[in-house]
Structure formats: structure tokens, C-alpha cells
PDB file of N, CA and C in Angstrom:
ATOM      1  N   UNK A   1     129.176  68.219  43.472  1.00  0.00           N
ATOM      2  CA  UNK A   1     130.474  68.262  42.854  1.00  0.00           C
ATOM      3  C   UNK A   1     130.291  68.714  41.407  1.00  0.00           C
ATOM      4  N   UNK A   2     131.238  69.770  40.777  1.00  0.00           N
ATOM      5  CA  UNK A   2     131.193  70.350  39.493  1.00  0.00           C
ATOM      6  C   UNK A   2     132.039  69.438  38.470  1.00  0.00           C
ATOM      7  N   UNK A   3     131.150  69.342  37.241  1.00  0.00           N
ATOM      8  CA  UNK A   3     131.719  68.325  36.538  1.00  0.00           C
ATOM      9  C   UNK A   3     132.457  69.712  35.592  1.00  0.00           C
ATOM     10  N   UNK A   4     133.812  68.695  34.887  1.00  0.00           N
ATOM     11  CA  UNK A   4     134.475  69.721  33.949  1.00  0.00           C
ATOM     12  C   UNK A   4     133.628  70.039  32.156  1.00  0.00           C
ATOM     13  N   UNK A   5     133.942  70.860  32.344  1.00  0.00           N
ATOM     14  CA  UNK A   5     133.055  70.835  30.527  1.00  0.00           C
ATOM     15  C   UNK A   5     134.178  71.160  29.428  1.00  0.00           C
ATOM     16  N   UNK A   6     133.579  70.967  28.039  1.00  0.00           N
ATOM     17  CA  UNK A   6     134.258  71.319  27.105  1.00  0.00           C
ATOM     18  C   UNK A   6     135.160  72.236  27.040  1.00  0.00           C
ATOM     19  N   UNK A   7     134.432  73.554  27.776  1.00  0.00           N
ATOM     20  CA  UNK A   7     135.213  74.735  27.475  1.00  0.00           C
ATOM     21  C   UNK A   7     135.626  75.400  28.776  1.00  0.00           C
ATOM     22  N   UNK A   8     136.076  74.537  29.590  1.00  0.00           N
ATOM     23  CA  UNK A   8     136.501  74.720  30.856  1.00  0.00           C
ATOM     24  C   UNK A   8     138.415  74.569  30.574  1.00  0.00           C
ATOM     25  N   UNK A   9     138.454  76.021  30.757  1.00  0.00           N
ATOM     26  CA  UNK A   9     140.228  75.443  30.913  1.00  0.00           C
ATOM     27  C   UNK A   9     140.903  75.203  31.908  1.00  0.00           C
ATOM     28  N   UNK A  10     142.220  74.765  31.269  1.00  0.00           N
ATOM     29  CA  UNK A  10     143.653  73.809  32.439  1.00  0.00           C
ATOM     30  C   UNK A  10     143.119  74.518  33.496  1.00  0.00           C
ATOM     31  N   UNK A  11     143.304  75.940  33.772  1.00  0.00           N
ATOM     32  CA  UNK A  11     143.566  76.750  35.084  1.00  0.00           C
ATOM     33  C   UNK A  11     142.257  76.290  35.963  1.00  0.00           C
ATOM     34  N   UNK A  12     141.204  76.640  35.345  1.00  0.00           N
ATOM     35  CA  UNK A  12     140.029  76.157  35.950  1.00  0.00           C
ATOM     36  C   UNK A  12     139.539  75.108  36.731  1.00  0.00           C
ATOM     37  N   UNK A  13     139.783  73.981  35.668  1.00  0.00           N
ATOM     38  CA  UNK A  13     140.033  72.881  35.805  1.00  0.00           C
ATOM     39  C   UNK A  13     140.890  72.419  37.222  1.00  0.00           C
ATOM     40  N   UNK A  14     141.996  73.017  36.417  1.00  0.00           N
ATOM     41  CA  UNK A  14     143.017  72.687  38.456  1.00  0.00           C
ATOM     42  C   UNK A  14     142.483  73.746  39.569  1.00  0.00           C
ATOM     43  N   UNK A  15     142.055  74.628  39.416  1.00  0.00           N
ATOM     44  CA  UNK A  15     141.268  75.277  40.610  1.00  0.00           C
ATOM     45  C   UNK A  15     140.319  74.000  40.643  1.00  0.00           C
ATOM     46  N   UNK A  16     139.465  73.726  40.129  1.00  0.00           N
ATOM     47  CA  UNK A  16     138.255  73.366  40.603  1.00  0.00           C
ATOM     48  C   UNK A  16     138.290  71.458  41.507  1.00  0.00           C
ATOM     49  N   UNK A  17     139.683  71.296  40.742  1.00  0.00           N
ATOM     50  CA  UNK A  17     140.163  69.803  41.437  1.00  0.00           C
ATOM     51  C   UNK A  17     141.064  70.200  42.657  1.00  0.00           C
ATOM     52  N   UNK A  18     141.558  71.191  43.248  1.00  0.00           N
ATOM     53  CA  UNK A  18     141.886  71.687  44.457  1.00  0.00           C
ATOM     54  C   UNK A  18     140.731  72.056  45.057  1.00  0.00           C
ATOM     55  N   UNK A  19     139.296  72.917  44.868  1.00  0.00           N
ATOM     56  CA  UNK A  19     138.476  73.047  45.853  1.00  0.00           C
ATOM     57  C   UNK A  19     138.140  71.584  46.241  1.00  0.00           C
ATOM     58  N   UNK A  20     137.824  71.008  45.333  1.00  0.00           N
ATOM     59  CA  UNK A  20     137.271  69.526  45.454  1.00  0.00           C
ATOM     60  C   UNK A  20     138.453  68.619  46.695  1.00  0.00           C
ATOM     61  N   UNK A  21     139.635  68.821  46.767  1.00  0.00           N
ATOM     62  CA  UNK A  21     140.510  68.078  47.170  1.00  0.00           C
ATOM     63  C   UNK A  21     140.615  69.240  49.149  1.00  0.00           C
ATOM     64  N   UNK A  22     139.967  70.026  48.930  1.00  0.00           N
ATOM     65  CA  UNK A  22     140.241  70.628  50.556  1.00  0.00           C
ATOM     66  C   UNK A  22     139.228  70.209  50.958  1.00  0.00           C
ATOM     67  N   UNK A  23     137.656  69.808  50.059  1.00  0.00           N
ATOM     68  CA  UNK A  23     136.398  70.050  50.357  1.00  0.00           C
ATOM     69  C   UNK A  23     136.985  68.228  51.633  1.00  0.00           C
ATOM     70  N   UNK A  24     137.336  67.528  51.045  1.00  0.00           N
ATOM     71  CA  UNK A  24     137.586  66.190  51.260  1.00  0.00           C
ATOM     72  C   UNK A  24     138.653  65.736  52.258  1.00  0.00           C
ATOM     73  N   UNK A  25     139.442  67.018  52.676  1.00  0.00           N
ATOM     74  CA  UNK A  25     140.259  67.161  53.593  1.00  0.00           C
ATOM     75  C   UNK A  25     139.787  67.510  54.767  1.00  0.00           C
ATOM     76  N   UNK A  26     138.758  68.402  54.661  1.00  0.00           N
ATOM     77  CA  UNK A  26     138.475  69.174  55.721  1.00  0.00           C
ATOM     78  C   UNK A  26     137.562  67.967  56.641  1.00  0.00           C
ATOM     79  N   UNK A  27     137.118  66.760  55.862  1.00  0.00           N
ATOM     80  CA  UNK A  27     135.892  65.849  56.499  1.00  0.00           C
ATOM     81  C   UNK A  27     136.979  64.706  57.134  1.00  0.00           C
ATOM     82  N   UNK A  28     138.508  64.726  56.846  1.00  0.00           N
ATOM     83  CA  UNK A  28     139.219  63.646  57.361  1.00  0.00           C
ATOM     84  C   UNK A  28     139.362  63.758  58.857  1.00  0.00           C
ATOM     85  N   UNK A  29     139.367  62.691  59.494  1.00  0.00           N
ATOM     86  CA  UNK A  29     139.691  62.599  61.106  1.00  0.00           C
ATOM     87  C   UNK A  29     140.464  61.692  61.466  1.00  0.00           C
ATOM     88  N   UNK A  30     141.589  61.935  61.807  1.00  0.00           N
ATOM     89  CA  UNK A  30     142.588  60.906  62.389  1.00  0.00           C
ATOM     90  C   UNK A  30     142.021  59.912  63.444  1.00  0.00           C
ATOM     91  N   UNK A  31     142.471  58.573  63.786  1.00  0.00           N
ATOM     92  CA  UNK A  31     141.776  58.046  64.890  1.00  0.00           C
ATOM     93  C   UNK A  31     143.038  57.719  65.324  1.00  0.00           C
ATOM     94  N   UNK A  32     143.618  57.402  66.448  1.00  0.00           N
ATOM     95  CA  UNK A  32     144.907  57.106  67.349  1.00  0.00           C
ATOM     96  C   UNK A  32     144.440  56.161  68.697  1.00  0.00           C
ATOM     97  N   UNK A  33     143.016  56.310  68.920  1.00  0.00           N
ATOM     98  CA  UNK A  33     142.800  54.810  69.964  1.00  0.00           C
ATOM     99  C   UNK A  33     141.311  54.591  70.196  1.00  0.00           C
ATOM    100  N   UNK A  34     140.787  53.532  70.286  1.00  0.00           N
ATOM    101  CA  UNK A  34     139.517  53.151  70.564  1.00  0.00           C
ATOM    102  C   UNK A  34     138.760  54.265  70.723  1.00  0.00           C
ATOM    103  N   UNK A  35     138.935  54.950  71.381  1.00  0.00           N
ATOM    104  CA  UNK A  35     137.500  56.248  71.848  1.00  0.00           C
ATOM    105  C   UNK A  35     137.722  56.912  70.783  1.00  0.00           C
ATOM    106  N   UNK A  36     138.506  57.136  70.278  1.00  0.00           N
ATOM    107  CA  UNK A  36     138.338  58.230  68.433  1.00  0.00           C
ATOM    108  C   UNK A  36     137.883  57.360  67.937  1.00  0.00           C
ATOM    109  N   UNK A  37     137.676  56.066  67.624  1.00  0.00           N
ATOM    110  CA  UNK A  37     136.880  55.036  66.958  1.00  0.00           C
ATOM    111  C   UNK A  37     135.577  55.364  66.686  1.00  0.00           C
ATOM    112  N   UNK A  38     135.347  54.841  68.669  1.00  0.00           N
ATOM    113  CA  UNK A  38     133.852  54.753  68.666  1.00  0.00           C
ATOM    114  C   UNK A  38     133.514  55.702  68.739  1.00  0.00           C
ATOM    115  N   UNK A  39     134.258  57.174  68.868  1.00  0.00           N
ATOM    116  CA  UNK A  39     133.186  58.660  68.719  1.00  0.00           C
ATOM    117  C   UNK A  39     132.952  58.962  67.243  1.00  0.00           C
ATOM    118  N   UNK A  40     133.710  58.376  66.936  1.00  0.00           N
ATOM    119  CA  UNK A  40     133.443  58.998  65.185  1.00  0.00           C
ATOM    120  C   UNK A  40     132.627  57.764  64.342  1.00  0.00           C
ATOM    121  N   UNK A  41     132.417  56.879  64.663  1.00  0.00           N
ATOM    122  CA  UNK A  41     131.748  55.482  64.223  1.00  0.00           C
ATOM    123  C   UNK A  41     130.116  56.222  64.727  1.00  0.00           C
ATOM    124  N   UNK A  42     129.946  56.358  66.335  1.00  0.00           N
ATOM    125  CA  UNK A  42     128.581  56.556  66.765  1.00  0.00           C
ATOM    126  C   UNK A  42     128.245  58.146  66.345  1.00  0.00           C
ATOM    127  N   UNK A  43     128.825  59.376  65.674  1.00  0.00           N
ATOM    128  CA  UNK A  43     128.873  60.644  65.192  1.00  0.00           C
ATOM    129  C   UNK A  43     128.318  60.393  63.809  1.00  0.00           C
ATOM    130  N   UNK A  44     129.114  59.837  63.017  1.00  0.00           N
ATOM    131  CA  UNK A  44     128.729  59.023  61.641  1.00  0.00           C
ATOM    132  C   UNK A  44     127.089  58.564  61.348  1.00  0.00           C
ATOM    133  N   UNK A  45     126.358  58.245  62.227  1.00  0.00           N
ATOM    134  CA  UNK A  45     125.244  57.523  62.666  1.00  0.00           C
ATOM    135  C   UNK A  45     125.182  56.407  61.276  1.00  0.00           C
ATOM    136  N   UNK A  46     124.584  56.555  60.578  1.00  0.00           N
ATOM    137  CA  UNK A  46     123.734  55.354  59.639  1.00  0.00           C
ATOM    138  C   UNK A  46     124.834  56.817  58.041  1.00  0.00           C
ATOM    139  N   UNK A  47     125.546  57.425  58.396  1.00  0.00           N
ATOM    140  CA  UNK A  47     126.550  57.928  57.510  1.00  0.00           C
ATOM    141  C   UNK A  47     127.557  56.850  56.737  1.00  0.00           C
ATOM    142  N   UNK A  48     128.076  57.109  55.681  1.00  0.00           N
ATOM    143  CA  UNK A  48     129.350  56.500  55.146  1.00  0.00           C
ATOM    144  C   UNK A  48     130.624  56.720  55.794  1.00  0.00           C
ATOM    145  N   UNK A  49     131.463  55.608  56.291  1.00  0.00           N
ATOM    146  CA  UNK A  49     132.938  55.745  56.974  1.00  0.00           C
ATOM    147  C   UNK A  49     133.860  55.274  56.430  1.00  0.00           C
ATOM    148  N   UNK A  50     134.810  55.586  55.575  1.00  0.00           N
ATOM    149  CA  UNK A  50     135.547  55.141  54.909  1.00  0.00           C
ATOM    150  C   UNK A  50     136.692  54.821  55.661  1.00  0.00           C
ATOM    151  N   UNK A  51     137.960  54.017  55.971  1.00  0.00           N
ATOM    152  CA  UNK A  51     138.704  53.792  56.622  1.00  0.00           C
ATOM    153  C   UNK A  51     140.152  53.382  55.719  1.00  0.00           C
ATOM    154  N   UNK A  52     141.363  54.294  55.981  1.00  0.00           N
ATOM    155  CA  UNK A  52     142.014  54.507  55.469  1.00  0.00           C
ATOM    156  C   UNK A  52     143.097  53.642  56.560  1.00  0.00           C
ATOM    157  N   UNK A  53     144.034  52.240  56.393  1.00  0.00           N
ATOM    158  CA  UNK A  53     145.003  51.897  57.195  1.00  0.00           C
ATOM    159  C   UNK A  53     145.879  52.463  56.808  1.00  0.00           C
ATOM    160  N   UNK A  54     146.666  53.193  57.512  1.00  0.00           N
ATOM    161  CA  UNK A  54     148.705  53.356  57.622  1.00  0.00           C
ATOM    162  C   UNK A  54     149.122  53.154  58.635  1.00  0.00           C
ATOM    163  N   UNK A  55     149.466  51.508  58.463  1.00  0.00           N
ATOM    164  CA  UNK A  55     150.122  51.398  59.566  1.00  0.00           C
ATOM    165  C   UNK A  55     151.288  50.097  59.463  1.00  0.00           C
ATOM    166  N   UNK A  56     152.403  50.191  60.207  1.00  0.00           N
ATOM    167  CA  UNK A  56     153.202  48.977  59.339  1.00  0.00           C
ATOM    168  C   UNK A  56     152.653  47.571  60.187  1.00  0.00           C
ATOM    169  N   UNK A  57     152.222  47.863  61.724  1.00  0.00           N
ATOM    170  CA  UNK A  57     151.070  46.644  62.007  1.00  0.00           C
ATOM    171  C   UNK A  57     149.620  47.344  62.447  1.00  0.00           C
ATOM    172  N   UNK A  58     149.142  46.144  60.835  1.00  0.00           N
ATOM    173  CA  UNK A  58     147.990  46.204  60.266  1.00  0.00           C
ATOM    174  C   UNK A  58     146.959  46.155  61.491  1.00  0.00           C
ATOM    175  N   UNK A  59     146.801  45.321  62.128  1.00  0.00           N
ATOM    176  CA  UNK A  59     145.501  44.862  63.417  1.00  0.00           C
ATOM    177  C   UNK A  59     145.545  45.628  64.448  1.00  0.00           C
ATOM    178  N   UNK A  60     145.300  45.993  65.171  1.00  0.00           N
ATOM    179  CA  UNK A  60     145.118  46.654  66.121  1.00  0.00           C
ATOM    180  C   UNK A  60     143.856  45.878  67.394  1.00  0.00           C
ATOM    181  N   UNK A  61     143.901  45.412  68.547  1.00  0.00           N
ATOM    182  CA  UNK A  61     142.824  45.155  68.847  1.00  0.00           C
ATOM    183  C   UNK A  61     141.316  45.710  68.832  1.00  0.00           C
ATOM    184  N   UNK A  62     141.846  47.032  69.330  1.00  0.00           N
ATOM    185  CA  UNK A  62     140.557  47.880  69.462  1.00  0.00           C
ATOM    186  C   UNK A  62     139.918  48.098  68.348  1.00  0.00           C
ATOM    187  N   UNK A  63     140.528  47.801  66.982  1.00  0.00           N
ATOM    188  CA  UNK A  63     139.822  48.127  65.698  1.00  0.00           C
ATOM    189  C   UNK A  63     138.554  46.803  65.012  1.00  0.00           C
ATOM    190  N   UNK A  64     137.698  46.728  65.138  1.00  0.00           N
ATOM    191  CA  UNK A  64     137.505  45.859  64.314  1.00  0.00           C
ATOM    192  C   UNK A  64     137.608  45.313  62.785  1.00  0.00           C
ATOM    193  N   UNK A  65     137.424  46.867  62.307  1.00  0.00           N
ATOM    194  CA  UNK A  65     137.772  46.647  60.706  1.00  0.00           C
ATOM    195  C   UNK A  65     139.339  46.489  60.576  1.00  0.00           C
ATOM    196  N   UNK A  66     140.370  46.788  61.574  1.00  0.00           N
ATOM    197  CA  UNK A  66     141.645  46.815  60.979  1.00  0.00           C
ATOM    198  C   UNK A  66     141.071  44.965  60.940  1.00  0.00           C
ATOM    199  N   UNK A  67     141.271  44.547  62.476  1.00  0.00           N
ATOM    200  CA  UNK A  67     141.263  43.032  62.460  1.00  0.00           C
ATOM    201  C   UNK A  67     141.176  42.462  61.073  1.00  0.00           C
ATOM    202  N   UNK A  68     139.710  42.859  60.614  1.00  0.00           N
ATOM    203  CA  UNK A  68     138.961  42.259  59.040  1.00  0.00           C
ATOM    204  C   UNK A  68     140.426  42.161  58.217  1.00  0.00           C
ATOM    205  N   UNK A  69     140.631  43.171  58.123  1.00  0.00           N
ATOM    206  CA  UNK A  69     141.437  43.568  56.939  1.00  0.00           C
ATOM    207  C   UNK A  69     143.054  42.560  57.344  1.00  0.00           C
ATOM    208  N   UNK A  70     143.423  42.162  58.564  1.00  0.00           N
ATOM    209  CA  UNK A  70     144.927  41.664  58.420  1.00  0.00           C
ATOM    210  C   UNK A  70     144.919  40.661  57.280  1.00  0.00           C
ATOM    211  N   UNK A  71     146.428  40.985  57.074  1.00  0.00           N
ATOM    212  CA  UNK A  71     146.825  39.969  55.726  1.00  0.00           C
ATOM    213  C   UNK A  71     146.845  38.613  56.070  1.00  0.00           C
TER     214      UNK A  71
END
């Protein structure tokens, strides 16, 4: 990732925080039921998985981390 410098301008700058923002899009994967879970959990291997909830109910069975997370 490119850090901004002194003499880096606005325009640049917002180009370079849009490549950064597709680079981070392009790695997102929706999950919608258990088997998108566990294919992308066991794909991931010993990788970082970040897990993003939207949902207005939080738990889900098949999830374990939603479970963690209910209020």
C-alpha cells in the first residue's frame, strides 16, 4: 500500500485512495448460507477473515461467529 507524501496532491491523493478502495473490493465475498461459510473459511486456510454483520437478526445458526457476536 502507497503511503501519501508531502508533495503528493488532492487529485493524486484521491486517485490513489480509490485504487486502494477497489483493491479491497475486489477481495469481498458475500456469504448467504453455511456452504459460502465453510468454503470461504476452509479457502482462507491459516489467512485473515474479517467478518462484516448486516443483518437486522444478528445470529444465524449456521454462523458461529454471528452466534459470538449476538447482543
Amino acid at each position: 500500500m502507497t503511503r501519501a507524501t508531502a508533495q503528493e496532491a488532492p487529485e493524486d491523493a484521491l486517485q490513489r485512495r480509490v485504487r486502494e478502495s477497489q483493491r479491497v473490493d475486489e477481495r469481498v465475498k458475500f456469504i448467504y448460507n453455511s456452504e459460502d461459510w465453510h468454503r470461504e473459511l476452509a479457502g482462507a486456510g491459516s489467512g485473515l477473515v474479517v467478518l462484516e454483520v448486516r443483518l437486522h437478526q444478528l445470529a444465524q445458526p449456521w454462523c458461529p461467529s454471528c452466534v459470538l457476536l449476538r447482543p
